[in-house]
N, C-alpha and C. Protein backbone atom coordinates (compact mmCIF):
# COMPACT_ATOMS: atom_id res chain seq x y z
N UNK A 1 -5.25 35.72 68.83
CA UNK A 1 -4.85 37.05 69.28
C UNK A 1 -4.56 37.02 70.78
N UNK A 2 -5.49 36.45 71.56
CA UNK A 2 -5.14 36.30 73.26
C UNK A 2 -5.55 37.59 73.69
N UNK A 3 -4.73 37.81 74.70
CA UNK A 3 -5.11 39.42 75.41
C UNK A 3 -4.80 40.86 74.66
N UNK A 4 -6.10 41.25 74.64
CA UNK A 4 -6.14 42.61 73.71
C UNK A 4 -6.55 43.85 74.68
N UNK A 5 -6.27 44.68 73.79
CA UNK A 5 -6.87 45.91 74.81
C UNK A 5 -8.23 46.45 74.25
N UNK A 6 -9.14 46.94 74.44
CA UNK A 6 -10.36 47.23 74.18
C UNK A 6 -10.52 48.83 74.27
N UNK A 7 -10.62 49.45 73.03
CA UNK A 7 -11.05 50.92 73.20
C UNK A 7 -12.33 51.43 72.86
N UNK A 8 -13.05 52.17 73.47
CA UNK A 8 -14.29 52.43 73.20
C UNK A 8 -14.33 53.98 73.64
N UNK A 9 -14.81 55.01 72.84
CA UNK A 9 -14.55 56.14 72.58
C UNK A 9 -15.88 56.72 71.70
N UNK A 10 -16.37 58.14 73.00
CA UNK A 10 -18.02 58.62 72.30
C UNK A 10 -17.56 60.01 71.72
N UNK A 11 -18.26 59.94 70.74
CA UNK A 11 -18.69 61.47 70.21
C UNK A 11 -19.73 61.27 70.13
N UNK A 12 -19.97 63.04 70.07
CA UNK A 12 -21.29 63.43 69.31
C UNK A 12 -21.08 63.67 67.82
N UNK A 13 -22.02 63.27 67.25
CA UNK A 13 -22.09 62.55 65.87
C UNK A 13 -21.92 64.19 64.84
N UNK A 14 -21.85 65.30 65.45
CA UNK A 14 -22.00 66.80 64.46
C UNK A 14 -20.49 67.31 65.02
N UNK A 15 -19.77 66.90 66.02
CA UNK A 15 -18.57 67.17 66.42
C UNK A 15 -17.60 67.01 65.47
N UNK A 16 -16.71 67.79 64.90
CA UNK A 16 -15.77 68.29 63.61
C UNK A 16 -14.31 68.15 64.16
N UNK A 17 -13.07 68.28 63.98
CA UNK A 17 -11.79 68.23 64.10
C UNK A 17 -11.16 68.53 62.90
N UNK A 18 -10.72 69.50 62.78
CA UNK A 18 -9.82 70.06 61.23
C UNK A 18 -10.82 69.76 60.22
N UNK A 19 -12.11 70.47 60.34
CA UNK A 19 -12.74 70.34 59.47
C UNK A 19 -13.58 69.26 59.36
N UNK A 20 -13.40 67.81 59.95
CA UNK A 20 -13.97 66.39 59.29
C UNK A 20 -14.68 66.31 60.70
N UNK A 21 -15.68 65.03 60.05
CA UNK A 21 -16.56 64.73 61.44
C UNK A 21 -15.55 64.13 62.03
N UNK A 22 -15.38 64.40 63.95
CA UNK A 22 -14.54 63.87 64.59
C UNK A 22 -14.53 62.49 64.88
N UNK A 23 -15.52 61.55 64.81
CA UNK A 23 -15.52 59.74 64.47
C UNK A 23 -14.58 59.53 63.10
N UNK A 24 -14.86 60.56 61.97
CA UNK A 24 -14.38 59.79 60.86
C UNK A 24 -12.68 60.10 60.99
N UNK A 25 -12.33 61.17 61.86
CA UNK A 25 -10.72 61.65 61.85
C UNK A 25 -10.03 60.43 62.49
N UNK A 26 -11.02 60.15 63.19
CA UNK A 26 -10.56 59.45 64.86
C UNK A 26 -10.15 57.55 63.63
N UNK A 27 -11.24 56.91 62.90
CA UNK A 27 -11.38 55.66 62.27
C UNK A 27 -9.63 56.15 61.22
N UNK A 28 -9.40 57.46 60.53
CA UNK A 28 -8.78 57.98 59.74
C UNK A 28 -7.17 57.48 60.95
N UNK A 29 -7.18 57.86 62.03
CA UNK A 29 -5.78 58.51 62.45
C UNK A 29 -5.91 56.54 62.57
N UNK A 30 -6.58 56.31 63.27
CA UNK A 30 -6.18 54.49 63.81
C UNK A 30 -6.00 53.96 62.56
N UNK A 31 -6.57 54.11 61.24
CA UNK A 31 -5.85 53.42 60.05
C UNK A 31 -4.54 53.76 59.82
N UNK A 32 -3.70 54.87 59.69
CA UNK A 32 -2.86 55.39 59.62
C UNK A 32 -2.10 55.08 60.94
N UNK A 33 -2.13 54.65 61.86
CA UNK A 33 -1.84 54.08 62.97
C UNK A 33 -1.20 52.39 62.68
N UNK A 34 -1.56 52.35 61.71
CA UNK A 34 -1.44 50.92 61.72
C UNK A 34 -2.58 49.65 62.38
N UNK A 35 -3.43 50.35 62.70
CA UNK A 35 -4.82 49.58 63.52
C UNK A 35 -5.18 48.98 62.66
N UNK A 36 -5.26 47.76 62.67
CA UNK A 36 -5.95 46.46 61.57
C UNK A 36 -7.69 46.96 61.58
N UNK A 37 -8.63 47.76 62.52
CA UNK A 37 -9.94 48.00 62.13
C UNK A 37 -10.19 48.61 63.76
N UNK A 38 -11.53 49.41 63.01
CA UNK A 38 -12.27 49.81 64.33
C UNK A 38 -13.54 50.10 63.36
N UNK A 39 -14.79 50.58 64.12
CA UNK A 39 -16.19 50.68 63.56
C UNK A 39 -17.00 51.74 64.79
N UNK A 40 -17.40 52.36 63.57
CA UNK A 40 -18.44 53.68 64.42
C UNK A 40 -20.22 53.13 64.80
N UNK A 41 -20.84 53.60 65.55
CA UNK A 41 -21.95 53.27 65.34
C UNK A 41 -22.86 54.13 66.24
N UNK A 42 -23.82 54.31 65.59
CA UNK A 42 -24.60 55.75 65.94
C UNK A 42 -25.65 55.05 67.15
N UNK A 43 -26.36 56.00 68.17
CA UNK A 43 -26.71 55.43 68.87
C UNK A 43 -28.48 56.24 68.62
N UNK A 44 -29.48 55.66 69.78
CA UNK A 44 -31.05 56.23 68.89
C UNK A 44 -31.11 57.00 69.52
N UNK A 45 -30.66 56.83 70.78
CA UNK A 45 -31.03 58.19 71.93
C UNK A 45 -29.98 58.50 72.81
N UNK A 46 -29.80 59.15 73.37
CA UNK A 46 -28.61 58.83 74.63
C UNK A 46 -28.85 60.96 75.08
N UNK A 47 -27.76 60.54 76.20
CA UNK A 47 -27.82 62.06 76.92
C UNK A 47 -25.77 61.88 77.26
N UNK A 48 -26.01 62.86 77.78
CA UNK A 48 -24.29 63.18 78.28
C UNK A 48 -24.01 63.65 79.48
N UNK A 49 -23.04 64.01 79.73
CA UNK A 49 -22.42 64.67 80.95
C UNK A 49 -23.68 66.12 81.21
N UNK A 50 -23.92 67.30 80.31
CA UNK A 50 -24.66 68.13 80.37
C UNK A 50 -26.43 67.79 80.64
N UNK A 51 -26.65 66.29 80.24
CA UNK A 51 -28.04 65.80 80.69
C UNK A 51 -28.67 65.98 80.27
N UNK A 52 -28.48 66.40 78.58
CA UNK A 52 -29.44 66.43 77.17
C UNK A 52 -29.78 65.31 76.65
N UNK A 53 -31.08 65.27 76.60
CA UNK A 53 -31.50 63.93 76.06
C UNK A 53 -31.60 64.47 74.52
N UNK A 54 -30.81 63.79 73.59
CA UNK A 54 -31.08 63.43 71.91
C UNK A 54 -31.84 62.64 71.98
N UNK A 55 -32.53 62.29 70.47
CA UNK A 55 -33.17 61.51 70.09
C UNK A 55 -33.15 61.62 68.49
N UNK A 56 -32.67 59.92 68.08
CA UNK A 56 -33.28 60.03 66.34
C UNK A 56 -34.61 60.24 66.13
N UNK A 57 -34.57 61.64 65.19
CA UNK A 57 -35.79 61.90 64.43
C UNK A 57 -35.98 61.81 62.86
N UNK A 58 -36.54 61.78 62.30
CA UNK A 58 -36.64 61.09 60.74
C UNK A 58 -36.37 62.24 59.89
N UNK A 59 -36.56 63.38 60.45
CA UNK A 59 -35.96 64.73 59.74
C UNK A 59 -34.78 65.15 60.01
N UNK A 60 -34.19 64.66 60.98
CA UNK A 60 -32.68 64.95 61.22
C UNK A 60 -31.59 64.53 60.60
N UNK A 61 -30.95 64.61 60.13
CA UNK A 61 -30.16 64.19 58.93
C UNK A 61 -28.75 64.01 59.45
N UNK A 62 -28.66 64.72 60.53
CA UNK A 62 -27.13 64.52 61.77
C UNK A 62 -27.32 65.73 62.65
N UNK A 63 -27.20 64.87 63.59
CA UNK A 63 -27.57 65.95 65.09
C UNK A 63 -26.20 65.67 66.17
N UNK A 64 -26.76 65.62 67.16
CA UNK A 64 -25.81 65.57 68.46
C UNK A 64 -26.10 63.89 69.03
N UNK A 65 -26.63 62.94 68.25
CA UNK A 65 -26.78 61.81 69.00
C UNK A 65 -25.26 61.25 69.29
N UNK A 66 -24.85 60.58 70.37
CA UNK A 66 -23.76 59.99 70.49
C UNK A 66 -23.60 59.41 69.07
N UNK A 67 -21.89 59.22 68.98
CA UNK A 67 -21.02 58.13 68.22
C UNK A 67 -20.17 56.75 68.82
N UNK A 68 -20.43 55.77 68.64
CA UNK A 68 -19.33 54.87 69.48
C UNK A 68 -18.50 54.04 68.47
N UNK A 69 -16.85 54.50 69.10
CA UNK A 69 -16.22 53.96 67.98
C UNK A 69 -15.85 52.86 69.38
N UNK A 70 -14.76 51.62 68.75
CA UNK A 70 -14.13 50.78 69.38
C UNK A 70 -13.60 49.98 68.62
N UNK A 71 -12.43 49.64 68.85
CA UNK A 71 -11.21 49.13 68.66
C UNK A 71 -10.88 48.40 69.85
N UNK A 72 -10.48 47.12 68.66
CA UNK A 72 -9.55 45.74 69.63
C UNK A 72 -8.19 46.20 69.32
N UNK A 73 -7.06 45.98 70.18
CA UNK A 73 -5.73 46.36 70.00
C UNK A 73 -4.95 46.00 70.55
N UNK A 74 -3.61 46.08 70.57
CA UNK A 74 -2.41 45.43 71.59
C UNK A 74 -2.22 47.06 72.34
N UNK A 75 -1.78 46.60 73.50
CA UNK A 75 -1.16 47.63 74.45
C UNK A 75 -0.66 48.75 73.65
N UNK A 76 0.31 48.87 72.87
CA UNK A 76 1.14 49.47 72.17
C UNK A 76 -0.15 50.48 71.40
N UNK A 77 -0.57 49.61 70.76
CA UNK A 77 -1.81 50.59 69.30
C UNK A 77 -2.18 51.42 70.24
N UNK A 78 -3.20 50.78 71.27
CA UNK A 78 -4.38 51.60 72.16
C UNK A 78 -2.89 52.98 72.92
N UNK A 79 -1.90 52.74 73.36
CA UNK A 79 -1.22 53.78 73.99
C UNK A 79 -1.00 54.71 72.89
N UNK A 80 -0.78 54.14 71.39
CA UNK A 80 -0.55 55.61 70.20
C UNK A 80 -1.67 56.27 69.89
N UNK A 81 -2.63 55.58 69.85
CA UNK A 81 -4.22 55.97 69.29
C UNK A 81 -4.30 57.17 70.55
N UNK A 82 -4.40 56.98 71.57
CA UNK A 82 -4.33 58.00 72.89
C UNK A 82 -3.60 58.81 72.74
N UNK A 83 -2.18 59.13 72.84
CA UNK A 83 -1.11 59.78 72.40
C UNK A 83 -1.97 60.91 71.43
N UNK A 84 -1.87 60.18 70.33
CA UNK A 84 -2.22 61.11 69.12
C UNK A 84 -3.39 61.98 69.44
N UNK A 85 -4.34 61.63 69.72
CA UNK A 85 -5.85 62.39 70.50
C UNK A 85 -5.22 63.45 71.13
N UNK A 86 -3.68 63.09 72.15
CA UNK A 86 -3.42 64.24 73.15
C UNK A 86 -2.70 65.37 72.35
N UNK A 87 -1.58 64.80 71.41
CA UNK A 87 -1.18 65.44 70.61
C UNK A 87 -1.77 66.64 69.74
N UNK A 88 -3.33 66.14 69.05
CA UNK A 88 -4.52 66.44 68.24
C UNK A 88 -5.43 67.68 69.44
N UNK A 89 -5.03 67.50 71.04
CA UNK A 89 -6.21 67.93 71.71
C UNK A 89 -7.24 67.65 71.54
N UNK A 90 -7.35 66.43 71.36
CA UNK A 90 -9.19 66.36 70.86
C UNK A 90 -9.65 65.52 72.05
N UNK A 91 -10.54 65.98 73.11
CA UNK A 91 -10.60 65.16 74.49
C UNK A 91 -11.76 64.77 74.42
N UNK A 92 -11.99 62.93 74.22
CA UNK A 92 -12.75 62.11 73.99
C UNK A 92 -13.22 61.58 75.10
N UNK A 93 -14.59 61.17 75.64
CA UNK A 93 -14.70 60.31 76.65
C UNK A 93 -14.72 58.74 76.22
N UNK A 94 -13.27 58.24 76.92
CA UNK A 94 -13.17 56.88 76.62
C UNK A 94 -12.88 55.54 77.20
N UNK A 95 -13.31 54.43 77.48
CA UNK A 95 -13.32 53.40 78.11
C UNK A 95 -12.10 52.77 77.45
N UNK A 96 -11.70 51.89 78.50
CA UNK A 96 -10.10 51.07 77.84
C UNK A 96 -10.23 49.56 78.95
N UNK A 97 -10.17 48.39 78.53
CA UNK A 97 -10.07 47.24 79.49
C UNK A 97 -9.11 46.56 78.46
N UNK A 98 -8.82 45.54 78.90
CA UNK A 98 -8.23 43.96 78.43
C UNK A 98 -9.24 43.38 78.50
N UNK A 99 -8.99 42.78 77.36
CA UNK A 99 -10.21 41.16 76.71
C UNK A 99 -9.49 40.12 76.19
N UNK A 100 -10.04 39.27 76.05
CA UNK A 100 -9.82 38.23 75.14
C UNK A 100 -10.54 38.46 73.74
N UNK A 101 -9.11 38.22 72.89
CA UNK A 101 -10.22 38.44 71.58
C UNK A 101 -9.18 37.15 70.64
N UNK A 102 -10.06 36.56 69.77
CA UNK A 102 -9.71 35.81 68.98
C UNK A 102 -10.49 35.18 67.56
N UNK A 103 -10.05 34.10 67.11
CA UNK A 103 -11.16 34.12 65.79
C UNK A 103 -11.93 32.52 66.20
N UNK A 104 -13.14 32.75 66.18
CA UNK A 104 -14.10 31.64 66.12
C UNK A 104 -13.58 30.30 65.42
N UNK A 105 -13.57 29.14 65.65
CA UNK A 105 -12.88 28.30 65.05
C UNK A 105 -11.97 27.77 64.68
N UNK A 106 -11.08 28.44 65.03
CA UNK A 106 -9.61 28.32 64.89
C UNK A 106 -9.11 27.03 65.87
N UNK A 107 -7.94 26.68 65.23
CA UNK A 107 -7.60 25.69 66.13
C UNK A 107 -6.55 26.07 67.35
């Protein structure tokens, strides 16, 4: 693969968009994007911009804990995946670099 772009993008895990949790719209639009994969993953505790500390509790069943999605991508994907968010209005806090990404073993 060589140089990729790296997206990393938080919700809060009870946050909705046309109805659906906004991680699962967000994994939904990058398939339909043509994005070969991305993956959500819930976090145990975290706080935000407002300086609320969440925390997983064993009775909570879905709260406000952060979501972190991220996606490897070429220039192009990561600029539509963005696009579409602006298009959607849905304003995500999100990290973006270049990496190296490739497959283990390969020759």
């Amino acid at each position: 693969m060589g140089n990729a772009t790296y997206l990393r993008f938080f919700v809060a895990e009870n946050r909705r968009h046309h109805g659906r949790l906004a991680y699962e719209w967000l994994l939904e639009e990058a398939k339909r994007l043509g994005i070969p994969g991305g993956s959500a993953f819930r976090a145990l505790a975290g706080y935000g911009r407002h300086g609320v500390l969440h925390e997983a509790r064993f009775i909570e069943l879905q709260g406000d804990l952060p979501v972190k999605l991220e996606f490897v991508v070429s220039d192009a994907q990561a600029d539509a995946l963005l696009a579409s968010l602006a298009r959607e209005q849905l304003a995500l806090f999100y990290v973006r670099f270049t990496v190296e990404a490739g497959v283990s073993g390969e020759p």
